[in-house]
C-alpha atoms as a PDB file:
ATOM      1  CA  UNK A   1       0.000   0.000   0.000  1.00  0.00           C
ATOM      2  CA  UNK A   2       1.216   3.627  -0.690  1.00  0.00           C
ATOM      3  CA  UNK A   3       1.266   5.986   1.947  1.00  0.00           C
ATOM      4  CA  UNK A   4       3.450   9.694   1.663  1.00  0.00           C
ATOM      5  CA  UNK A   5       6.762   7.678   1.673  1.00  0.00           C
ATOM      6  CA  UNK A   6       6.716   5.097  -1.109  1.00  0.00           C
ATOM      7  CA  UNK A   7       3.940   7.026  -3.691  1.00  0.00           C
ATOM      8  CA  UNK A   8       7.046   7.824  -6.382  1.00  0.00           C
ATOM      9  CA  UNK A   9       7.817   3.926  -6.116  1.00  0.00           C
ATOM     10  CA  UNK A  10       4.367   3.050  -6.555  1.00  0.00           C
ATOM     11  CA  UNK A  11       3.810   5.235  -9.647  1.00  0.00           C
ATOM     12  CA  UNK A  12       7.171   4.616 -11.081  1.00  0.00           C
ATOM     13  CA  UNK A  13       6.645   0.231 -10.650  1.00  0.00           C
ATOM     14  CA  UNK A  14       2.960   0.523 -12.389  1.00  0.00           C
ATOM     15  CA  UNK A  15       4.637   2.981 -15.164  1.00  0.00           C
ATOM     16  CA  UNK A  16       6.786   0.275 -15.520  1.00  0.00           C
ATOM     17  CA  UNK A  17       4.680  -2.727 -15.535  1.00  0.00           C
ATOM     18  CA  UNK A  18       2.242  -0.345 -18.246  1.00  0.00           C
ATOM     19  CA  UNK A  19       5.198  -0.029 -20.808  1.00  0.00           C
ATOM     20  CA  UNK A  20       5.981  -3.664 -20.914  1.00  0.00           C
ATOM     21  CA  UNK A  21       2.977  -4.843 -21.189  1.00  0.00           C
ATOM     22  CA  UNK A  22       3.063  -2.166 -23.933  1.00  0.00           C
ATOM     23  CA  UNK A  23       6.047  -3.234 -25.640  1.00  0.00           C
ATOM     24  CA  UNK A  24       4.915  -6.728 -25.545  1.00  0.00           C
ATOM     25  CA  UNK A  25       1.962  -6.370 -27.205  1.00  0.00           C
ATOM     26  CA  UNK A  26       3.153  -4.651 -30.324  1.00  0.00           C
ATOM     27  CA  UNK A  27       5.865  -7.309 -30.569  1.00  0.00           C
ATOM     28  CA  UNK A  28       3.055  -9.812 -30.340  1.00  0.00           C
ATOM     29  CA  UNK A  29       0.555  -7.844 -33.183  1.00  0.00           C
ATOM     30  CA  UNK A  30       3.299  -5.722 -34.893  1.00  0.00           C
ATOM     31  CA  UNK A  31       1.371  -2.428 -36.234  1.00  0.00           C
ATOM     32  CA  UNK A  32      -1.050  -2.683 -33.259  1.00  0.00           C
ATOM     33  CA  UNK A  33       0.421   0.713 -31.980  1.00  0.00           C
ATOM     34  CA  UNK A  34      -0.071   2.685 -35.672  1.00  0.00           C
ATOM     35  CA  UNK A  35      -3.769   1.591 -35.895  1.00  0.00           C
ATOM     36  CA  UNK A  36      -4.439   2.706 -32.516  1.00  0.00           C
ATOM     37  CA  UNK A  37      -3.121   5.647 -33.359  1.00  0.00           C
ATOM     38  CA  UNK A  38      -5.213   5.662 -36.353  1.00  0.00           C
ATOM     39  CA  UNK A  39      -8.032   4.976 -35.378  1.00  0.00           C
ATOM     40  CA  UNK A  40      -8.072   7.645 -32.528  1.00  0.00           C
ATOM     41  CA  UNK A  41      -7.461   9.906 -34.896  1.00  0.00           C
ATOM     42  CA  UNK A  42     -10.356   9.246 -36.955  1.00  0.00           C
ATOM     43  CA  UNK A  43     -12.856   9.358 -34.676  1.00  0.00           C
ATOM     44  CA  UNK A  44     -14.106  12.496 -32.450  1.00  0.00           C
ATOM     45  CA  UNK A  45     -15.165  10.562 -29.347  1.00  0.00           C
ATOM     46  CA  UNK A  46     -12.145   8.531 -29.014  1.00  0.00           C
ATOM     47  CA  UNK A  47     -10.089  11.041 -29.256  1.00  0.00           C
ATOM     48  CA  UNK A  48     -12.204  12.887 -26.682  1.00  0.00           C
ATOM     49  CA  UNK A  49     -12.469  10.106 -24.809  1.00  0.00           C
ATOM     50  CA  UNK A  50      -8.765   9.490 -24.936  1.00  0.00           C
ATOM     51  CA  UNK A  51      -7.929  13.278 -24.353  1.00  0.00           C
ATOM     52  CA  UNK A  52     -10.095  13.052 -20.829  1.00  0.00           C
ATOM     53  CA  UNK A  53      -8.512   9.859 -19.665  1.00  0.00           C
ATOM     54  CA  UNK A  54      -4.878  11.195 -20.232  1.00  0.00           C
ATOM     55  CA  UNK A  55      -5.766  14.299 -18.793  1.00  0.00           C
ATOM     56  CA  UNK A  56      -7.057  12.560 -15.561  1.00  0.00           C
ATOM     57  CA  UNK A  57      -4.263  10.161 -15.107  1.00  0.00           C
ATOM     58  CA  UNK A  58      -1.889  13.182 -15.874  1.00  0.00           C
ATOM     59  CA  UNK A  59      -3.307  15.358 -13.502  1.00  0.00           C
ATOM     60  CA  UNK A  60      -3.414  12.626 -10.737  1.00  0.00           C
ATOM     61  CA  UNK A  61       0.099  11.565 -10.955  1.00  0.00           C
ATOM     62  CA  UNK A  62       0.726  15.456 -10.398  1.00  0.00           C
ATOM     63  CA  UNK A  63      -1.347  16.230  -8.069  1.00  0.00           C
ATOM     64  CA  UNK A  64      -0.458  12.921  -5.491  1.00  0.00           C
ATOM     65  CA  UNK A  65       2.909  12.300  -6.361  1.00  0.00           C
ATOM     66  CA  UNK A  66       4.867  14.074  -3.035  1.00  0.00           C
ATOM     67  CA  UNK A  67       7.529  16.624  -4.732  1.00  0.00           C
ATOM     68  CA  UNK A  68      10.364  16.101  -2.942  1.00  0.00           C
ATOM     69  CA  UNK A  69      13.181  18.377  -4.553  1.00  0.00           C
ATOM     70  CA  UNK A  70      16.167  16.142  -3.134  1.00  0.00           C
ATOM     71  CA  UNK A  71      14.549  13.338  -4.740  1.00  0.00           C
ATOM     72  CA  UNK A  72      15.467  12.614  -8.059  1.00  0.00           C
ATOM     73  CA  UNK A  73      12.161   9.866  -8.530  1.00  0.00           C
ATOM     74  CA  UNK A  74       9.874  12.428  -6.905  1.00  0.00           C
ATOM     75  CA  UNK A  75      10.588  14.839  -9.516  1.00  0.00           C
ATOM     76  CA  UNK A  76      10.968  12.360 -12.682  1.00  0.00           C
ATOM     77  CA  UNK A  77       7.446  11.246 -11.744  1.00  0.00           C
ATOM     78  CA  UNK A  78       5.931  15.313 -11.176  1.00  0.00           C
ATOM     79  CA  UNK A  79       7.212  15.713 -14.120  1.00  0.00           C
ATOM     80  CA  UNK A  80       5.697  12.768 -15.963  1.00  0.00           C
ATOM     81  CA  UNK A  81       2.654  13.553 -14.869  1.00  0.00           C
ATOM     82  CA  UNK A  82       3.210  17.122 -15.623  1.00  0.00           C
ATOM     83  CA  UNK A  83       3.550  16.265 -18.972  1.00  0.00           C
ATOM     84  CA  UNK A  84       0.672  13.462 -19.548  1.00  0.00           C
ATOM     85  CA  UNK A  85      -1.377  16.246 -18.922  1.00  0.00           C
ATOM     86  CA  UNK A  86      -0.456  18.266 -21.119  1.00  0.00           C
ATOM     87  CA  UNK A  87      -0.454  15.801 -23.918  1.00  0.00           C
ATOM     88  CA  UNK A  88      -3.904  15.353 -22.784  1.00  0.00           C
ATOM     89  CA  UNK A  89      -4.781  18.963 -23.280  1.00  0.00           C
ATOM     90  CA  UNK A  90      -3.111  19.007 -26.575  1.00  0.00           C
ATOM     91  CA  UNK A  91      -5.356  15.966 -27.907  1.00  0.00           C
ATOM     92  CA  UNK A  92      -8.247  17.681 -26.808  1.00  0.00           C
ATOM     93  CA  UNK A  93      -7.057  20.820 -28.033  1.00  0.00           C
ATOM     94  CA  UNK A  94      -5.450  19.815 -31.467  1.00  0.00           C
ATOM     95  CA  UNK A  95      -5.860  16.255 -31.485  1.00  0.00           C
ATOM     96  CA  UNK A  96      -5.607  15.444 -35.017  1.00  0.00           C
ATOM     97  CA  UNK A  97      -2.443  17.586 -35.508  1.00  0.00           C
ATOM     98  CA  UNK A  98      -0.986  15.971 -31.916  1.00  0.00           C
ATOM     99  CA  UNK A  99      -1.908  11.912 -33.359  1.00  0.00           C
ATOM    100  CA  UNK A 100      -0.749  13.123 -36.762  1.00  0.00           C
ATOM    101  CA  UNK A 101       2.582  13.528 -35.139  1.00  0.00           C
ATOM    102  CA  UNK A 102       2.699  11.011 -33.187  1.00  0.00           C
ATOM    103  CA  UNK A 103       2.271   8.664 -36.084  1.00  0.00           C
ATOM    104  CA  UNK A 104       4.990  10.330 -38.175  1.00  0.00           C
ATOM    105  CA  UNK A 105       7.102  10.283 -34.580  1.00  0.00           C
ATOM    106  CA  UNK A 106       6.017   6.542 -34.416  1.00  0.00           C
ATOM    107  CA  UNK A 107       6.835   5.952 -38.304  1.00  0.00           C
ATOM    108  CA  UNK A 108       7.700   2.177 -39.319  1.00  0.00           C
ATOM    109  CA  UNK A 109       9.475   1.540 -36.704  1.00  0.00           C
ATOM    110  CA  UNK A 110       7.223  -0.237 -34.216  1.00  0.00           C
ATOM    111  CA  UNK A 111       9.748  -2.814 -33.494  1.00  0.00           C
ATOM    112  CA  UNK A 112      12.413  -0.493 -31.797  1.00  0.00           C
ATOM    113  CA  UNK A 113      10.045   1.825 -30.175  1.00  0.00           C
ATOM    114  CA  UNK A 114       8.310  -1.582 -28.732  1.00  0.00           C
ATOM    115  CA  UNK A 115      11.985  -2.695 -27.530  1.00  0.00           C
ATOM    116  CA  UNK A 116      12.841   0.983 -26.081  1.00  0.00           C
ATOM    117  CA  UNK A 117       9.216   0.820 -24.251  1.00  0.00           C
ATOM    118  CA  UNK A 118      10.359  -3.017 -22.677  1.00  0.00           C
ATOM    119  CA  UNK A 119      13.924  -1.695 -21.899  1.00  0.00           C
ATOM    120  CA  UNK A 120      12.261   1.700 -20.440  1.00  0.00           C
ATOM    121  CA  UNK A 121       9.767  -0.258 -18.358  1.00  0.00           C
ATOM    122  CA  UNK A 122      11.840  -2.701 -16.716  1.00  0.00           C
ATOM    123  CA  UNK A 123      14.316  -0.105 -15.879  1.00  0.00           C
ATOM    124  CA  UNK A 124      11.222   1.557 -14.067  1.00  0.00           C
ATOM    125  CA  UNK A 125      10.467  -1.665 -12.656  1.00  0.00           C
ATOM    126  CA  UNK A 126      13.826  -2.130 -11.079  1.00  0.00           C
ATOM    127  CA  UNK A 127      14.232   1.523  -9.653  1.00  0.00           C
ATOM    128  CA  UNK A 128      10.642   0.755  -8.186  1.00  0.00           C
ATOM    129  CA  UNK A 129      11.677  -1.683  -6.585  1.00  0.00           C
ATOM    130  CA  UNK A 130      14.580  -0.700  -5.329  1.00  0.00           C
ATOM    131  CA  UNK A 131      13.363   2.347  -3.646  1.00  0.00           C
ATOM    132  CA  UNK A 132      10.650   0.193  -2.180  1.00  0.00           C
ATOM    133  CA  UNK A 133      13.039  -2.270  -1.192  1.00  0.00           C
ATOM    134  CA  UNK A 134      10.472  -5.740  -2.650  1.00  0.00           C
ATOM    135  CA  UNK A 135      12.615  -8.904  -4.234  1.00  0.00           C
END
């Protein structure tokens, strides 16, 4: 459980454990990320939809992660979820232009970014758990 102490930990391990599973699931269904993309682009309530949900999480991380500014974690993760709100904001904002850029960003290369997600995630995962001292 998280209390004042641990929260960075917390948010950093399930950051962690979300781009994995991320990364693992475009390696399984290669292209899975680009028609996600897609398709929130071409529809109005999923981008929306999506906008509002990033927003949220965004502004949650922010708002309960403790900033701490001799803690390098603390302000990784404020940070973070500084800036997942924002991208929330901006595909609510300019959505189209914001996916359209993320799919050029994204371009063919689905494999790497999929790899750089699983290497990114388990390097959360480990300085997770090392600042909450599990394994």
């Amino acid at each position: 459980m998280g209390n004042a102490g641990n929260i960075a930990g917390w948010i950093t391990f399930f950051i962690g454990l979300y781009a994995v599973a991320a990364g693992i699931g475009e390696f399984r269904r290669p292209g899975f990320w680009a028609k996600m993309v897609r398709e929130i682009r071409e529809s109005s309530a999923l981008r929306f939809l999506t906008g509002m949900v990033t927003l949220a999480v965004g502004a949650t991380i922010y708002l309960v992660n403790p900033w701490n500014p001799g803690d390098l974690l603390s302000i990784l993760i404020t940070v973070l979820g500084g800036w997942i709100f924002i991208e929330g904001a901006l595909i609510l904002a300019v959505g189209d232009w914001f996916l359209n850029f993320a799919s050029k960003l994204m371009g063919t290369a689905n494999r790497i970014w999929a790899g750089f997600s699983i290497v990114v995630g388990l390097g959360a995962i480990f300085a997770a758990l090392v600042r909450l001292q599990i394994g």
